[in-house]
PDB file of N, CA and C in Angstrom:
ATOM      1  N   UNK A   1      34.055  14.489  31.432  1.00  0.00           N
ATOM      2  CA  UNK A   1      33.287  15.346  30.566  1.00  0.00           C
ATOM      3  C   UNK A   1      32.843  14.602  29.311  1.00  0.00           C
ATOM      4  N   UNK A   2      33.622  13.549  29.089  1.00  0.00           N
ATOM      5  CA  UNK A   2      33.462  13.053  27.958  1.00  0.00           C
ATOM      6  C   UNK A   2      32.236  11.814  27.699  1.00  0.00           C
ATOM      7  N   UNK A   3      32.123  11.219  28.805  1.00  0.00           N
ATOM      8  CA  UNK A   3      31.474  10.832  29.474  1.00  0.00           C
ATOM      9  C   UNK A   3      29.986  10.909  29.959  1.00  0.00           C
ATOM     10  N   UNK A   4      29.976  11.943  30.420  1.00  0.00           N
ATOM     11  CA  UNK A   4      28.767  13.019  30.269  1.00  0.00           C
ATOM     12  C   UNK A   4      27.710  13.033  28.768  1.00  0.00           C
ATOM     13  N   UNK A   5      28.877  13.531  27.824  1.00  0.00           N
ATOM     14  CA  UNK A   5      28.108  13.560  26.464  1.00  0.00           C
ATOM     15  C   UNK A   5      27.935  12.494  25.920  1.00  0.00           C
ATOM     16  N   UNK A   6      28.295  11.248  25.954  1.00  0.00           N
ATOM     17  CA  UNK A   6      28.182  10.137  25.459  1.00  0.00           C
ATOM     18  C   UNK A   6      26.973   9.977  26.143  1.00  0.00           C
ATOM     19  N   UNK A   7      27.111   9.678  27.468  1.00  0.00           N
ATOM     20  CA  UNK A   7      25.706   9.710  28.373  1.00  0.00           C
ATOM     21  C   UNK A   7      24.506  10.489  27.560  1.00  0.00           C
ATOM     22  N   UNK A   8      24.518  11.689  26.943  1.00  0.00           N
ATOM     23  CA  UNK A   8      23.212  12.542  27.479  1.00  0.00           C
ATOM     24  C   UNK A   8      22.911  12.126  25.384  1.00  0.00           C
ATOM     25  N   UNK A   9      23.930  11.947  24.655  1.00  0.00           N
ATOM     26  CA  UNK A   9      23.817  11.941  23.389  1.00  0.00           C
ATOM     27  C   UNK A   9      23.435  10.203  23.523  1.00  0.00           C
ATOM     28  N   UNK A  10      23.362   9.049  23.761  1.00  0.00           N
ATOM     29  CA  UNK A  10      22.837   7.805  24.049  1.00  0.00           C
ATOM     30  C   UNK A  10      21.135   8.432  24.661  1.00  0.00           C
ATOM     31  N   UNK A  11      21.041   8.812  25.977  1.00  0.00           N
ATOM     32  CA  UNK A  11      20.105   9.070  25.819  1.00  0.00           C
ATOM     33  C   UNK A  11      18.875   9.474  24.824  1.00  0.00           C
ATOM     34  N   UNK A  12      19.751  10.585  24.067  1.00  0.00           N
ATOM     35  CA  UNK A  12      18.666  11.565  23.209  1.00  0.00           C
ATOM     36  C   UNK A  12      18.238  10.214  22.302  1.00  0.00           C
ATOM     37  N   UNK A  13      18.750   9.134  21.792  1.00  0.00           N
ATOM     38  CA  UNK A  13      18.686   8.741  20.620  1.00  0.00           C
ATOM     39  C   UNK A  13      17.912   7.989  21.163  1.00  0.00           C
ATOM     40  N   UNK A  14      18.326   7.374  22.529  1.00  0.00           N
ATOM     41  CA  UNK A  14      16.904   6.327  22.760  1.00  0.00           C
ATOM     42  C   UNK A  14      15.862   7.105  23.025  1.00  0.00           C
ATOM     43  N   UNK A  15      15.548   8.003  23.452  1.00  0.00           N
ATOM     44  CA  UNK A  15      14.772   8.646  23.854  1.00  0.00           C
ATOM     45  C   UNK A  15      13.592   8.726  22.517  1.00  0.00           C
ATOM     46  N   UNK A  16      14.511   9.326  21.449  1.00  0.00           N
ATOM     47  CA  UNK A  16      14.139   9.629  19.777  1.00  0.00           C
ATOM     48  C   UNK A  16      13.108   8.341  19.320  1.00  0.00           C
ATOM     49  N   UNK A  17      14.345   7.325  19.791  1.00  0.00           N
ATOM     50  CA  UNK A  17      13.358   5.852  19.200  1.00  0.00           C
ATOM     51  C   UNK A  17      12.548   5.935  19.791  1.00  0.00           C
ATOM     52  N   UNK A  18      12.648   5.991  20.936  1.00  0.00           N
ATOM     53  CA  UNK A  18      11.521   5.254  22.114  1.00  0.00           C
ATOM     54  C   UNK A  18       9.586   6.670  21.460  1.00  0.00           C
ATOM     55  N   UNK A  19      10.124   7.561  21.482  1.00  0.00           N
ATOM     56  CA  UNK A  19       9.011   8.453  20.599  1.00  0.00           C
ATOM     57  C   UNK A  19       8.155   7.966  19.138  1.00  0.00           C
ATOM     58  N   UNK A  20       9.477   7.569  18.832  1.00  0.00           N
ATOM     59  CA  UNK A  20       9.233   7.207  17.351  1.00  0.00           C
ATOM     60  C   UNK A  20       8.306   5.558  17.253  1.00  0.00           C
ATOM     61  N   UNK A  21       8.658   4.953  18.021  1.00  0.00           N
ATOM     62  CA  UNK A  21       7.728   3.560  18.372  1.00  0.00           C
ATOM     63  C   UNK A  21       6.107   4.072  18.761  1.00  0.00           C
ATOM     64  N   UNK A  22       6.441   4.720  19.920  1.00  0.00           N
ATOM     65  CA  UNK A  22       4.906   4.769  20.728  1.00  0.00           C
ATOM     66  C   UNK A  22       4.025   5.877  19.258  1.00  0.00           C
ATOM     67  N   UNK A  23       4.838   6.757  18.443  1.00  0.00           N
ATOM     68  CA  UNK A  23       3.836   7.216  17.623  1.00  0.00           C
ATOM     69  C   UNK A  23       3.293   6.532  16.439  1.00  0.00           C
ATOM     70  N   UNK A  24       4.457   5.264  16.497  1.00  0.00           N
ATOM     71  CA  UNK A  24       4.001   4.618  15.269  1.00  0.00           C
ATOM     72  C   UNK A  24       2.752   3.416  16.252  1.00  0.00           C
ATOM     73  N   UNK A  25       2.657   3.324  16.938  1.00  0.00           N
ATOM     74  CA  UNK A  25       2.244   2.235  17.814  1.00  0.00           C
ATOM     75  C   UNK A  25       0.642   3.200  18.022  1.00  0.00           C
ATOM     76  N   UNK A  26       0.877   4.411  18.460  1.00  0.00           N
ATOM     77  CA  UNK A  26      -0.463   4.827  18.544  1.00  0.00           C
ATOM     78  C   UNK A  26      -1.403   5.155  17.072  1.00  0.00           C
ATOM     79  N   UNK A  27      -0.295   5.376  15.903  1.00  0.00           N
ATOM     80  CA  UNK A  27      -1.157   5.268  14.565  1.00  0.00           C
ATOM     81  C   UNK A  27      -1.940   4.437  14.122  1.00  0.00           C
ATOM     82  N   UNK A  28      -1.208   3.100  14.668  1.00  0.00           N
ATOM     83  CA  UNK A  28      -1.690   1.721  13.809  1.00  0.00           C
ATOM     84  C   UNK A  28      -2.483   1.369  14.801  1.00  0.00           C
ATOM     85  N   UNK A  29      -2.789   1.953  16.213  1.00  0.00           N
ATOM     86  CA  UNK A  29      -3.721   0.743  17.207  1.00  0.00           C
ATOM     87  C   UNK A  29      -4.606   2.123  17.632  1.00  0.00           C
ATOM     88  N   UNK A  30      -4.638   3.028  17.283  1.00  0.00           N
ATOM     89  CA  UNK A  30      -5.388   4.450  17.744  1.00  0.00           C
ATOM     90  C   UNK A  30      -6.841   4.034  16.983  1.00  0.00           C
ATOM     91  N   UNK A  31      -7.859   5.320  17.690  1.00  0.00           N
ATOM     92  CA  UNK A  31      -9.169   4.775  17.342  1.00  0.00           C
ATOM     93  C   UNK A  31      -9.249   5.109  16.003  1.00  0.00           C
ATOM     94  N   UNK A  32     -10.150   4.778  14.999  1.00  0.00           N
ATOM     95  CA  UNK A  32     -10.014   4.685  13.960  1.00  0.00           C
ATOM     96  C   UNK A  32     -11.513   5.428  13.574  1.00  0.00           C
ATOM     97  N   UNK A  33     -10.851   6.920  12.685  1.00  0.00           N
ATOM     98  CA  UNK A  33     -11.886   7.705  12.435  1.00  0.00           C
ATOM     99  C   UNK A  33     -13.318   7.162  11.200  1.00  0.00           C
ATOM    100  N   UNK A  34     -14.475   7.652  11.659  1.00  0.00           N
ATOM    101  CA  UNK A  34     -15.611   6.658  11.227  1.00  0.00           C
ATOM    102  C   UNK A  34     -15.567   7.979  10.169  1.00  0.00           C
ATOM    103  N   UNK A  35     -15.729   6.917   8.774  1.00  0.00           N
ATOM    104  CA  UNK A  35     -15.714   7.857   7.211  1.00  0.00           C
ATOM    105  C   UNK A  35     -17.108   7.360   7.046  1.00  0.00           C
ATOM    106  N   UNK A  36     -17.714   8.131   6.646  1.00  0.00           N
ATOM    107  CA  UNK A  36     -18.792   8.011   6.037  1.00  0.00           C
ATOM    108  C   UNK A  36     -19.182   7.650   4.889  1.00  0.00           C
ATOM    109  N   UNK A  37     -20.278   6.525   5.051  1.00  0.00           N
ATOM    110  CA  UNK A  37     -19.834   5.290   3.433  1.00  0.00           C
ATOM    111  C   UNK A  37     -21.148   5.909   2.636  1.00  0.00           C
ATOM    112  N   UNK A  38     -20.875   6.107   1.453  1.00  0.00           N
ATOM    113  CA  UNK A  38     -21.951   6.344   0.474  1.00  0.00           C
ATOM    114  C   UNK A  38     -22.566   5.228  -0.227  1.00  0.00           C
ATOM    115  N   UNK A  39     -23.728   4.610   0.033  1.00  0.00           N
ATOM    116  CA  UNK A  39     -23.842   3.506  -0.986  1.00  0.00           C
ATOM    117  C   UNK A  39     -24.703   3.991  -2.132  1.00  0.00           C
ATOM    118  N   UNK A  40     -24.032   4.004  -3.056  1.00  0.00           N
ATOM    119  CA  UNK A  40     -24.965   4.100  -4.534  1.00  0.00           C
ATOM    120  C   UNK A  40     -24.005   3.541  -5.324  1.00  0.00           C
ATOM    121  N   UNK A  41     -24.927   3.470  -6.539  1.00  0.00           N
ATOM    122  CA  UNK A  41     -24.807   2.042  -7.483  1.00  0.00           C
ATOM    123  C   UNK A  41     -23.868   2.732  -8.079  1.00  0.00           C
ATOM    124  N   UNK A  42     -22.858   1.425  -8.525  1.00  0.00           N
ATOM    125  CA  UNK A  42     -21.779   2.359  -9.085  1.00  0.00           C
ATOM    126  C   UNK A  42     -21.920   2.761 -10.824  1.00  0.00           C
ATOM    127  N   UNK A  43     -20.710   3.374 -10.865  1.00  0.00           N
ATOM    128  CA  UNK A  43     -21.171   4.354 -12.200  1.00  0.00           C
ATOM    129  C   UNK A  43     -20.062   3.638 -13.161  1.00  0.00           C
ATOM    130  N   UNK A  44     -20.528   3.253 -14.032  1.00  0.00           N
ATOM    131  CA  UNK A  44     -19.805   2.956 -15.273  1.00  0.00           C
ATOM    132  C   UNK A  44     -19.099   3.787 -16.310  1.00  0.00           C
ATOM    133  N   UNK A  45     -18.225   3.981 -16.782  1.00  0.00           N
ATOM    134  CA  UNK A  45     -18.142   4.366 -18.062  1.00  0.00           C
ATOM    135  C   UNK A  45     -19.320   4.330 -18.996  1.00  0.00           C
ATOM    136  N   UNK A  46     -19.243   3.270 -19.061  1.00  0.00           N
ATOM    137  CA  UNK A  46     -20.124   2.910 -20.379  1.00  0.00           C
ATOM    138  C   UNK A  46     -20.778   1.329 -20.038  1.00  0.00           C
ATOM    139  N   UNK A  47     -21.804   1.348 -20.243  1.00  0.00           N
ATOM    140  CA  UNK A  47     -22.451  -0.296 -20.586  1.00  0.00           C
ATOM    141  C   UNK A  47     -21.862  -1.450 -20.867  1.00  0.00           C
ATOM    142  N   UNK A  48     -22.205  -2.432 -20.684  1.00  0.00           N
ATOM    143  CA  UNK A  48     -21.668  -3.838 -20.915  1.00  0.00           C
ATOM    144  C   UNK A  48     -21.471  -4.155 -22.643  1.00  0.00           C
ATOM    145  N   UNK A  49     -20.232  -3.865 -23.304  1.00  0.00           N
ATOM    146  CA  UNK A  49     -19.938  -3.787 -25.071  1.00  0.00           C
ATOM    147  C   UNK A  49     -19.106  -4.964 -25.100  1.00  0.00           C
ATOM    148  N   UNK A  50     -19.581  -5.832 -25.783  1.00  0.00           N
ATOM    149  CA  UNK A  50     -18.585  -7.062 -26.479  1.00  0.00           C
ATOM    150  C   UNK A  50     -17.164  -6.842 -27.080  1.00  0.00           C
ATOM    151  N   UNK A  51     -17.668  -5.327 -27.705  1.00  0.00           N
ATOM    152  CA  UNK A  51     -16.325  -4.859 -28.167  1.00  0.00           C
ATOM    153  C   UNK A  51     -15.452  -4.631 -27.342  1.00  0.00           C
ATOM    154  N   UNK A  52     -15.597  -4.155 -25.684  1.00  0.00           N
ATOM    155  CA  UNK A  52     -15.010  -3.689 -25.238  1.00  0.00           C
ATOM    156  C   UNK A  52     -14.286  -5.205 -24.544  1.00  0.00           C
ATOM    157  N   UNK A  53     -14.802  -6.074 -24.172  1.00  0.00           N
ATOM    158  CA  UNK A  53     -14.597  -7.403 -23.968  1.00  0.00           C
ATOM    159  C   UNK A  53     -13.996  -8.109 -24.813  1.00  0.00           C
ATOM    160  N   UNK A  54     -13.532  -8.261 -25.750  1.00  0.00           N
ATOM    161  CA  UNK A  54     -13.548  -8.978 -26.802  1.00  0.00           C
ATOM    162  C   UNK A  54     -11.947  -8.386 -27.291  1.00  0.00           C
ATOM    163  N   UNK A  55     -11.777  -6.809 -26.679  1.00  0.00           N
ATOM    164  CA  UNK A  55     -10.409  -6.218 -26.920  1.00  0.00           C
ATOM    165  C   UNK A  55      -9.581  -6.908 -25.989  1.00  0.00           C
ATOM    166  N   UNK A  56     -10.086  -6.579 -24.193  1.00  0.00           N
ATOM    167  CA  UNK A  56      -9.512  -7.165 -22.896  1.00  0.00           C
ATOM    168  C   UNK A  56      -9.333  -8.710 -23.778  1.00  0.00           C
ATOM    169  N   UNK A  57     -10.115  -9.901 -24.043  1.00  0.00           N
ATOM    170  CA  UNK A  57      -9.294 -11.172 -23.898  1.00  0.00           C
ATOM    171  C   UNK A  57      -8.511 -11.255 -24.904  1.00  0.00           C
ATOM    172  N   UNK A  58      -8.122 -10.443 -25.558  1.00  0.00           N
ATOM    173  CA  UNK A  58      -7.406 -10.174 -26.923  1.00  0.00           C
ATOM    174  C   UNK A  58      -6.103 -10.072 -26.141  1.00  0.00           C
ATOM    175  N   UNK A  59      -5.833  -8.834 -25.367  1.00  0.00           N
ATOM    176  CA  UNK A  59      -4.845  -8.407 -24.584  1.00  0.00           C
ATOM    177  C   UNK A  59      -4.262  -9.070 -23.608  1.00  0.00           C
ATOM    178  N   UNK A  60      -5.321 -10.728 -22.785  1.00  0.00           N
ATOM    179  CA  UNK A  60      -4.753 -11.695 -22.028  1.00  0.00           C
ATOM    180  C   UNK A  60      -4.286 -12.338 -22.925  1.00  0.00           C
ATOM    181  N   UNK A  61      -4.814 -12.776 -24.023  1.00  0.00           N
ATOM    182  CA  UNK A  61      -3.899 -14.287 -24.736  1.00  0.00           C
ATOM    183  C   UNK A  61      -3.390 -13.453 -24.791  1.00  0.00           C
ATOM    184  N   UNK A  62      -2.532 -12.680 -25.718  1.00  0.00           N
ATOM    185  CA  UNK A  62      -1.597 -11.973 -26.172  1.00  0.00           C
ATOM    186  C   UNK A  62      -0.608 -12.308 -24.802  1.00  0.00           C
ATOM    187  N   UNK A  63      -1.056 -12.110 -23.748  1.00  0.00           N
ATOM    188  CA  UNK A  63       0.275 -11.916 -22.592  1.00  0.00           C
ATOM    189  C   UNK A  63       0.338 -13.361 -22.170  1.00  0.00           C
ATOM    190  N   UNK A  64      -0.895 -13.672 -22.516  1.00  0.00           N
ATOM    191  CA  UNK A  64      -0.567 -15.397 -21.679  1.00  0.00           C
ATOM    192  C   UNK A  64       0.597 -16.242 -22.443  1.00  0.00           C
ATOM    193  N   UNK A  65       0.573 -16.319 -24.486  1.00  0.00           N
ATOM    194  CA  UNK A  65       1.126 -16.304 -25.351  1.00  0.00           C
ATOM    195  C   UNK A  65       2.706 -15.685 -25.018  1.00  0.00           C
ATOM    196  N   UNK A  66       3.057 -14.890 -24.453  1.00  0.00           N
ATOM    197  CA  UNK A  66       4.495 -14.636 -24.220  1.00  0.00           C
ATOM    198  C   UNK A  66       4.682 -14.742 -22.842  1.00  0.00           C
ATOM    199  N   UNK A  67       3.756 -15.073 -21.976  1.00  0.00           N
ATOM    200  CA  UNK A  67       4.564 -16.006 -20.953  1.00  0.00           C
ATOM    201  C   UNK A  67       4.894 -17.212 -21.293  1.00  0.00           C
ATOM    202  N   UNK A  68       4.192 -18.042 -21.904  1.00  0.00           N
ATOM    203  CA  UNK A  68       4.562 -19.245 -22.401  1.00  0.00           C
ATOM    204  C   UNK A  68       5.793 -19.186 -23.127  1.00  0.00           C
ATOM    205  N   UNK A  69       5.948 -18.236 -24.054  1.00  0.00           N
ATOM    206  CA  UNK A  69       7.252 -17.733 -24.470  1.00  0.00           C
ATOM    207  C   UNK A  69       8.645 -17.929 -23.765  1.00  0.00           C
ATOM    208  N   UNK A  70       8.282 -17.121 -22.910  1.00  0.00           N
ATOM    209  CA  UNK A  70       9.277 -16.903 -22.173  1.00  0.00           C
ATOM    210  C   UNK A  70       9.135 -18.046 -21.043  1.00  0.00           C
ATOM    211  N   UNK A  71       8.742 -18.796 -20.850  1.00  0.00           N
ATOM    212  CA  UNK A  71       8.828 -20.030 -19.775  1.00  0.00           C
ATOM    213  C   UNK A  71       9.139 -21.614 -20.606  1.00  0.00           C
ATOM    214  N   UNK A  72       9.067 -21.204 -21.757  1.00  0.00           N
ATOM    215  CA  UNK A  72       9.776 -22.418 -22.976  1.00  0.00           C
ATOM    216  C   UNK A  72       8.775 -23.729 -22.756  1.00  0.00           C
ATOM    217  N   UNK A  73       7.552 -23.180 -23.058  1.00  0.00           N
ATOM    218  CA  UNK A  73       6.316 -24.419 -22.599  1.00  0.00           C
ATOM    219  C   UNK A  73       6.082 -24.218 -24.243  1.00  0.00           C
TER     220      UNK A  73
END
């Protein structure tokens, strides 16, 4: 009897995996639904500003400056 359930409880679990593969197997290799691409020009915030440029390379040295820091260059 004991026997039995070991049997049918081994089963279930391979069984479980063996499900769990083929659905992951049919997600990643299944046909692949066609989205419909919009092309238009993309949208900005705002225009091309020096100011706004000029903050960003402010904010790289600043980090480039404490990596060097911290890498003892």
């Amino acid at each position: 009897m004991k026997n039995k359930k070991m049997a049918a409880a081994l089963a279930a679990v391979t069984n479980y995996i063996k499900s769990e593969e083929e659905s992951i197997v049919s997600q990643t290799c299944g046909p692949q639904e066609q989205v419909p691409v919009i092309e238009n020009e993309p949208i900005f915030a705002s225009p091309f500003s020096r100011w706004n440029s000029g903050g960003r390379e402010a904010l790289m040295q600043m980090r480039t400056m404490m990596q060097m820091r911290l890498m003892g260059r």
